[in-house]
Every structure is written in structure tokens, then in C-alpha cells.
C-alpha atoms as a PDB file:
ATOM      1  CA  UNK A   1      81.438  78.974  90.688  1.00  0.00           C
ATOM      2  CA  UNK A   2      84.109  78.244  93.507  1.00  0.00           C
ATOM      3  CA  UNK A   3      86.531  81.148  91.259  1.00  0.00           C
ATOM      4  CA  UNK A   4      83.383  83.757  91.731  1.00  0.00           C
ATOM      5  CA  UNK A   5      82.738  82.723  95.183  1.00  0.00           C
ATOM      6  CA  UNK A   6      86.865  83.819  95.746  1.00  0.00           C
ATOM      7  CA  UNK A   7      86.482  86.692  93.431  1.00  0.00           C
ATOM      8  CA  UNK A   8      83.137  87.913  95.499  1.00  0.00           C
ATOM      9  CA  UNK A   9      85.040  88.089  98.890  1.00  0.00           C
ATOM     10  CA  UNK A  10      88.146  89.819  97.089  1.00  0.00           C
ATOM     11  CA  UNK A  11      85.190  92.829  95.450  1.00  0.00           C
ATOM     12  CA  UNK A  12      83.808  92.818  99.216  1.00  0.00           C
ATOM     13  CA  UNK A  13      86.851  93.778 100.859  1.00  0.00           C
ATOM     14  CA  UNK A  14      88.193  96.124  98.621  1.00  0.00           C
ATOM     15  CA  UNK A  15      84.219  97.957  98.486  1.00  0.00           C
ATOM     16  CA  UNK A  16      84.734  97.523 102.120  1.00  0.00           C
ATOM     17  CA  UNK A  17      88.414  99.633 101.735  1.00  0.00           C
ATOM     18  CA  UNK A  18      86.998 102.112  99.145  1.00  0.00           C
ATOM     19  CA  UNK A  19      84.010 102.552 101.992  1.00  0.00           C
ATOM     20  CA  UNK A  20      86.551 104.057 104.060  1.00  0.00           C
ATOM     21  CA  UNK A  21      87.510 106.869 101.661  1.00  0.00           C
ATOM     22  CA  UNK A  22      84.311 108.204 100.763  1.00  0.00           C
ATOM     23  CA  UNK A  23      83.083 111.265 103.123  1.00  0.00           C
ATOM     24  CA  UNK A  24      80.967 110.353 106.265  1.00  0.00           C
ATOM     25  CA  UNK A  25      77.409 110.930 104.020  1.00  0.00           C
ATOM     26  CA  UNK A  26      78.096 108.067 101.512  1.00  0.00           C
ATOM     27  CA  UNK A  27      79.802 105.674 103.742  1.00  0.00           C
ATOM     28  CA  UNK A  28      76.988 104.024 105.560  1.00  0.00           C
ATOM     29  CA  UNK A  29      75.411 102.995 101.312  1.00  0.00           C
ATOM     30  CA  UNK A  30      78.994 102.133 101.123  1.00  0.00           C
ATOM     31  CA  UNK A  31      79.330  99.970 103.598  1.00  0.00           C
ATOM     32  CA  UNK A  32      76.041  98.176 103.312  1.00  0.00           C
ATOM     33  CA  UNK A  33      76.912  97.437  99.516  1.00  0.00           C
ATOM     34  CA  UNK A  34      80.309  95.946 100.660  1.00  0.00           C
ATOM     35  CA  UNK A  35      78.191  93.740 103.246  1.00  0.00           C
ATOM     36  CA  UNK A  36      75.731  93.090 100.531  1.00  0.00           C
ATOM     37  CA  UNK A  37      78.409  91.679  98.156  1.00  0.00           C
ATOM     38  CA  UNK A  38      80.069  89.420 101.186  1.00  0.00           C
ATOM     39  CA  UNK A  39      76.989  87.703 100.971  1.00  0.00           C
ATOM     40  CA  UNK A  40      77.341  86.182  98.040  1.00  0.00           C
ATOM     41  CA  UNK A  41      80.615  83.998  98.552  1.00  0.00           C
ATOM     42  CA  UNK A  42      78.764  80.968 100.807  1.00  0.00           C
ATOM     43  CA  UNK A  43      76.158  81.132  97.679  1.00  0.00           C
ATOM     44  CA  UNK A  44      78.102  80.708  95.113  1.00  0.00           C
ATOM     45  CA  UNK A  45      80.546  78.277  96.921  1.00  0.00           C
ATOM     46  CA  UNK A  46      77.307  76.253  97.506  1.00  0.00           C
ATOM     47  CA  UNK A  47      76.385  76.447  93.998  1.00  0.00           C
ATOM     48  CA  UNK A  48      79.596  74.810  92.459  1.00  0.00           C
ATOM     49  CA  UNK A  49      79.345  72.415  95.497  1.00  0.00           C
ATOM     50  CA  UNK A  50      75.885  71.051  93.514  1.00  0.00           C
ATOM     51  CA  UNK A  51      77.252  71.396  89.986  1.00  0.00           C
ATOM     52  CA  UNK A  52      80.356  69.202  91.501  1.00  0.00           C
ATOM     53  CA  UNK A  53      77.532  66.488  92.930  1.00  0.00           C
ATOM     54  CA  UNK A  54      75.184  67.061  89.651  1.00  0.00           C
ATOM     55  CA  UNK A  55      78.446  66.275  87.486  1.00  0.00           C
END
């Protein structure tokens, strides 16, 4: 869970760069998707943080 939390921030930022090369209409859905994905890293990290403890 700790490798998905890293790989979630690594697809956030590079939504986050791709947001930057669509035209002005689809970057604001582009942008919120990148912001939706960054939310997932503290999750996931907090997930294999219990799996850790359950082990």
C-alpha cells in the first residue's frame, strides 16, 4: 500500500502536467481529476500503516 500511495502522487503530478496541455475548456475537469487523485496518497499510506500494525 505504501508503493501505491508513491505511485498515486507520481499519476497526480503528471495529470496535474498533462492538465496544462489541454485547451482552456477541459482544463478546469483536468485539474480537479489531478486534485482528486492527490487525495489518495495519505489514504493509502494510512492503509499499509494498519496492515503494518495488523501484521
Amino acid at each position: 500500500m505504501h508503493a501505491a500511495s508513491l505511485g498515486s502522487v507520481g499519476l497526480c503530478i503528471g495529470l496535474w502536467i498533462r492538465a496544462k496541455t489541454v485547451d482552456q475548456d477541459e482544463r478546469g475537469n483536468a485539474e480537479r481529476r489531478a486534485l482528486f487523485v492527490g487525495l489518495w496518497p495519505p489514504t493509502f499510506w494510512l492503509i499499509g500503516d494498519s496492515l503494518k500494525d495488523y501484521e
